[in-house]
N, C-alpha and C. Protein backbone atom coordinates (compact mmCIF):
# COMPACT_ATOMS: atom_id res chain seq x y z
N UNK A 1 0.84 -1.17 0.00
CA UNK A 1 0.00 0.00 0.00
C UNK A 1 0.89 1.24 0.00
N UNK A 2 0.57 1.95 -0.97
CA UNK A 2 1.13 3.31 -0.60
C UNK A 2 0.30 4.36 0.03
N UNK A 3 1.18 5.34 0.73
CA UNK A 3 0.67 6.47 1.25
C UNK A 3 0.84 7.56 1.11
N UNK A 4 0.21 8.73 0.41
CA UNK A 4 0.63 9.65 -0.12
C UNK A 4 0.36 10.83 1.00
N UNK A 5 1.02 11.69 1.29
CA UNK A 5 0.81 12.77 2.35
C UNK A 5 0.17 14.58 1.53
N UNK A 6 -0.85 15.07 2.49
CA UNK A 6 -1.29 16.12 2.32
C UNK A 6 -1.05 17.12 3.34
N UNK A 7 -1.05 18.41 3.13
CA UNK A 7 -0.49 19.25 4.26
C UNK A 7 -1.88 20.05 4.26
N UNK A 8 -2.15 20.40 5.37
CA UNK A 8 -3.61 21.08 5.83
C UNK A 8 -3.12 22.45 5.85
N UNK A 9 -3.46 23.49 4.69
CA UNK A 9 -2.69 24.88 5.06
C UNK A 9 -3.07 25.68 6.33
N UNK A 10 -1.77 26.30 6.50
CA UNK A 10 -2.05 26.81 7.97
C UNK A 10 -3.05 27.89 8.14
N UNK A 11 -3.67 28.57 7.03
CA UNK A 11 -4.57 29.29 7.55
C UNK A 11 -6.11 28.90 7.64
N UNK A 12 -6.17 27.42 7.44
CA UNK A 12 -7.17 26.60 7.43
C UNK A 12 -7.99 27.17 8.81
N UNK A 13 -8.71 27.07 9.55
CA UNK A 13 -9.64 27.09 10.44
C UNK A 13 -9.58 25.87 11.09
N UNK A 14 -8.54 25.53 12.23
CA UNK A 14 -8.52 24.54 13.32
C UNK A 14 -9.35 23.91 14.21
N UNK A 15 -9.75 22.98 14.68
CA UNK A 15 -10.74 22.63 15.52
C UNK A 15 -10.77 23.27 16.64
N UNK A 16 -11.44 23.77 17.38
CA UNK A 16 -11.60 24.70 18.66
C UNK A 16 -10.45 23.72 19.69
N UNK A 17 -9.30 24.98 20.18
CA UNK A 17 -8.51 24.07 20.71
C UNK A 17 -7.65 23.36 20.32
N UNK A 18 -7.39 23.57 18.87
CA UNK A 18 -6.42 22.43 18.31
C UNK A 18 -5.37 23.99 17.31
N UNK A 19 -4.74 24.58 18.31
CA UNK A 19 -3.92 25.76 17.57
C UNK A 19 -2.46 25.41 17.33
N UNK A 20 -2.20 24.20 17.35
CA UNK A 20 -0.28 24.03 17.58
C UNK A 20 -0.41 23.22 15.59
N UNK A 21 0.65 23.84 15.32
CA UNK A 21 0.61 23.33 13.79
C UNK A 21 0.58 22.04 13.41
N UNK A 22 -0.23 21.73 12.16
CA UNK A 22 -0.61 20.55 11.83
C UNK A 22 0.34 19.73 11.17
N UNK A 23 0.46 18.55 11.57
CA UNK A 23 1.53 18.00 10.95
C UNK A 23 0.56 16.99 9.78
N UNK A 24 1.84 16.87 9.08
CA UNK A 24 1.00 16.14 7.51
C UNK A 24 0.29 15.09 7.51
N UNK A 25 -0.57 15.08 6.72
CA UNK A 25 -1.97 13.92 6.65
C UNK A 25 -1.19 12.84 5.90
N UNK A 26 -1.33 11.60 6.28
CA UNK A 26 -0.95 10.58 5.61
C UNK A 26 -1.92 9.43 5.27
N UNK A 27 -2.82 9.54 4.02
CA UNK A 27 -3.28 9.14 3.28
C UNK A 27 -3.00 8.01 2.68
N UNK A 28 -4.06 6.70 2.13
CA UNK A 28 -3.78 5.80 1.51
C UNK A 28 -4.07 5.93 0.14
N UNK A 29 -3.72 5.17 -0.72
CA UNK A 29 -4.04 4.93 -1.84
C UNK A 29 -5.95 5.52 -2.34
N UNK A 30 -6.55 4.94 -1.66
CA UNK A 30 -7.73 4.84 -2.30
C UNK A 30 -8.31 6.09 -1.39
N UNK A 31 -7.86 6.27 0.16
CA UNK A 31 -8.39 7.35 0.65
C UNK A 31 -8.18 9.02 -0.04
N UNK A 32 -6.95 8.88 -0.72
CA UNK A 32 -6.59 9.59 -1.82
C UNK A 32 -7.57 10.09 -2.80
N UNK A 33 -8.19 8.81 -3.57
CA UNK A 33 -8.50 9.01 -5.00
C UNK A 33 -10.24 9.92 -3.69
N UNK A 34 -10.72 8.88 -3.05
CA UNK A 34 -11.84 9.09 -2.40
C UNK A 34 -11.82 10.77 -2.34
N UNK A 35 -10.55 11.65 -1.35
CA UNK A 35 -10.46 12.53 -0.95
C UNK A 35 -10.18 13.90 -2.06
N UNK A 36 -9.48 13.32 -3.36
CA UNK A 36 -9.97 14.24 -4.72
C UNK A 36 -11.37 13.89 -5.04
N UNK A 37 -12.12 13.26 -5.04
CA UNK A 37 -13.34 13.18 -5.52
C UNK A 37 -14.05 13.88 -4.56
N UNK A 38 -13.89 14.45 -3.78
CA UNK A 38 -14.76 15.05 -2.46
C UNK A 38 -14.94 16.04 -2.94
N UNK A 39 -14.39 17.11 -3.63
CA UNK A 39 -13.92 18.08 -4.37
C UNK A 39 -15.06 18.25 -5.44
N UNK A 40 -15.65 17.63 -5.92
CA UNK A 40 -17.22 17.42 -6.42
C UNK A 40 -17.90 17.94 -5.78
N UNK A 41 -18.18 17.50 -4.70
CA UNK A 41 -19.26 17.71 -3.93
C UNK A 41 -20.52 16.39 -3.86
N UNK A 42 -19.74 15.62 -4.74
CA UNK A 42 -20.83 14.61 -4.68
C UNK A 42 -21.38 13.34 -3.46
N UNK A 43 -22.30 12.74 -3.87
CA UNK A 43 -22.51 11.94 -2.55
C UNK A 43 -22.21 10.58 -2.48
N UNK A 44 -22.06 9.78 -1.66
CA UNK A 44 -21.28 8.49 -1.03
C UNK A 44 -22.04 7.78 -1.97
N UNK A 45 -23.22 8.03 -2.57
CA UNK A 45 -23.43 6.83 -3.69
C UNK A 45 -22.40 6.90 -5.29
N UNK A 46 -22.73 8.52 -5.51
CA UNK A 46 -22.38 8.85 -6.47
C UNK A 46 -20.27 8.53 -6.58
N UNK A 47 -20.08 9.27 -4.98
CA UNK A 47 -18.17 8.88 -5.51
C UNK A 47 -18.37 6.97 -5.73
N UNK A 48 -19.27 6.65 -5.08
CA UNK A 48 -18.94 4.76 -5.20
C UNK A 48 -19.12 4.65 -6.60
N UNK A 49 -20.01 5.10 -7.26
CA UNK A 49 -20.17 4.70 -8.46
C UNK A 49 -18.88 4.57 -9.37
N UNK A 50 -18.26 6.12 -9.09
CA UNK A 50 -17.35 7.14 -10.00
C UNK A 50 -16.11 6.38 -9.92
N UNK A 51 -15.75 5.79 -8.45
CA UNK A 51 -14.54 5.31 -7.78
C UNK A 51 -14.50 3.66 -8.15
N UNK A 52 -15.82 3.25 -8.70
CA UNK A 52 -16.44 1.59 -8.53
C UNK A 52 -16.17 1.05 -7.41
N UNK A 53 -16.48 1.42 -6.04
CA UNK A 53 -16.18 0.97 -5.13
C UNK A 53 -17.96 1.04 -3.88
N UNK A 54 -18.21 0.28 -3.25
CA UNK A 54 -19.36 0.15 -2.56
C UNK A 54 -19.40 1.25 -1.84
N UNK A 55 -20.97 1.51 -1.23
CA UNK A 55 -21.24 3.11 -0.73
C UNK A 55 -20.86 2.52 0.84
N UNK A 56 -20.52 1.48 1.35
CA UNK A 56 -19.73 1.18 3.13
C UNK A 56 -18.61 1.70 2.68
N UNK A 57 -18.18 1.28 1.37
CA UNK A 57 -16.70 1.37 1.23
C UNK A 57 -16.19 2.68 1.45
N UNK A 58 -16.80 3.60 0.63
CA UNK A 58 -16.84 5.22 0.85
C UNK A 58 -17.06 5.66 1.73
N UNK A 59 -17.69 5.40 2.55
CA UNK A 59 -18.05 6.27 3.72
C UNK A 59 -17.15 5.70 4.69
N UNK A 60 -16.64 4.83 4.77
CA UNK A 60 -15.54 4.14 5.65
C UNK A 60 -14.01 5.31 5.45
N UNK A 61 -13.53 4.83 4.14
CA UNK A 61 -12.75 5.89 4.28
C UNK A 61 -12.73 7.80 4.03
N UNK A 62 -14.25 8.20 3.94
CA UNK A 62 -14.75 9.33 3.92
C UNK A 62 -14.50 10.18 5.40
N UNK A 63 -14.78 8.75 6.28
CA UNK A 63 -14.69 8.57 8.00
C UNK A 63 -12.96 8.74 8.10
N UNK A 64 -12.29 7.83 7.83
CA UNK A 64 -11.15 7.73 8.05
C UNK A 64 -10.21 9.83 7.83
N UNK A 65 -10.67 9.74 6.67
CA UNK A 65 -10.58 11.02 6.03
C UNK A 65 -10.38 12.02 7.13
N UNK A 66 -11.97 12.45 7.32
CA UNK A 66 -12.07 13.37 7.91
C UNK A 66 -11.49 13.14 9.54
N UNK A 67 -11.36 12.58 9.86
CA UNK A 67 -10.42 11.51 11.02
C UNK A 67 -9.35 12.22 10.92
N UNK A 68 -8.16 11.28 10.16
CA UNK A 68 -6.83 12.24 9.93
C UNK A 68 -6.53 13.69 9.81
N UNK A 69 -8.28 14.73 9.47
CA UNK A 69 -7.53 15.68 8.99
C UNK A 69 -7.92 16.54 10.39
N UNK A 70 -8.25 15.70 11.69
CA UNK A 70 -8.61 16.13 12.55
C UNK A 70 -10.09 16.62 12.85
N UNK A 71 -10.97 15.62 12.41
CA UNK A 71 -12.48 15.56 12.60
C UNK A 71 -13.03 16.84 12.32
N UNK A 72 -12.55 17.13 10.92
CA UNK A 72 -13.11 18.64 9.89
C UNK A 72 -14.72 17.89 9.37
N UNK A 73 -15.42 18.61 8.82
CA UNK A 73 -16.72 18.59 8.69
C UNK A 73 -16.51 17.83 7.15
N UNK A 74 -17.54 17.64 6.65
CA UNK A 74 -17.58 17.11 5.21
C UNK A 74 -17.67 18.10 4.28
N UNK A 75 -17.96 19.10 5.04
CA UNK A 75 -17.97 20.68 3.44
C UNK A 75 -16.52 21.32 4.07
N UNK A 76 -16.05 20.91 4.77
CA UNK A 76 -14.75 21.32 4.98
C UNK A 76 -13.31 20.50 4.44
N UNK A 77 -13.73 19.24 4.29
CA UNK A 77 -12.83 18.35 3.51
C UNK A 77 -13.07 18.17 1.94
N UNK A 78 -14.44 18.54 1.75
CA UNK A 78 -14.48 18.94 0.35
C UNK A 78 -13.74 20.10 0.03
N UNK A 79 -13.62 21.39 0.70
CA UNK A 79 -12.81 22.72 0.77
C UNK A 79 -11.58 22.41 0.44
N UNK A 80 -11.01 21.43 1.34
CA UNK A 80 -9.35 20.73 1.01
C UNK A 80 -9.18 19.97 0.15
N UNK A 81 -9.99 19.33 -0.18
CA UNK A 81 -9.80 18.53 -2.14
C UNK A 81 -10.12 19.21 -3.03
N UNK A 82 -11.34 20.25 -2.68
CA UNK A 82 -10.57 21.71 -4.05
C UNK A 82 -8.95 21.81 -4.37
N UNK A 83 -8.96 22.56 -3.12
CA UNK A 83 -8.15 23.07 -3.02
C UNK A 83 -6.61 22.07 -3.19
N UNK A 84 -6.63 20.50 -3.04
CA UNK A 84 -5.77 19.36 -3.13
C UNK A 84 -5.65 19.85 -4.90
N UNK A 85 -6.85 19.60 -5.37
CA UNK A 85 -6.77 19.01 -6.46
C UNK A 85 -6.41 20.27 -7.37
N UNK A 86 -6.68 21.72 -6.88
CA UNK A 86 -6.22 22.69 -7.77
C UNK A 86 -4.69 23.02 -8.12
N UNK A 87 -4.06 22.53 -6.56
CA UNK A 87 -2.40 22.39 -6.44
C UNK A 87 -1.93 21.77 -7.42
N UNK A 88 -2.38 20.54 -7.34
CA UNK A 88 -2.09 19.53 -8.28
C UNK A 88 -2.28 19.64 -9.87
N UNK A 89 -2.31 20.77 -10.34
CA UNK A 89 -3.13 21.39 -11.52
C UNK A 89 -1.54 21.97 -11.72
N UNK A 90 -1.25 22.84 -10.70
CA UNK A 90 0.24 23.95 -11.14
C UNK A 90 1.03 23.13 -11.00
């Protein structure tokens, strides 16, 4: 398995209480592809479809996701796969 790492920019909006800098997200393979597709906006049926992967499957690591990036909201981890996937553009 590989693991690809994401950095949460620092002027992101921290969890109440959580002000000491974020150290890098370390991501799997598929939590990856899952976490650019968030960036849609679409829903746990629709990335399963997109991803061919089951709607437990998605929401498992949708969970995991928002987990690592320090229990951010789901329109807030969509915010960071914009923003993943626009980096990844330059």
């Amino acid at each position: 398995m590989r693991v690809v790492s994401f950095s949460v920019p620092t002027w992101f909006p921290p969890r109440t209480g959580d002000r000491a800098r974020r150290p890098e997200v370390q991501l799997t393979d598929q939590e990856s592809a899952v976490f650019l597709c968030l960036a849609t906006g679409a829903s746990n049926a629709e990335l399963a479809v997109e991803l061919q992967l089951s709607v437990s499957t998605v929401k498992f690591h949708v969970h995991n996701i928002r987990a690592k990036l320090g229990g951010i909201s789901r329109l807030q981890a969509c915010l960071l796969a914009a923003l993943a996937r626009e980096g990844a553009r330059k």
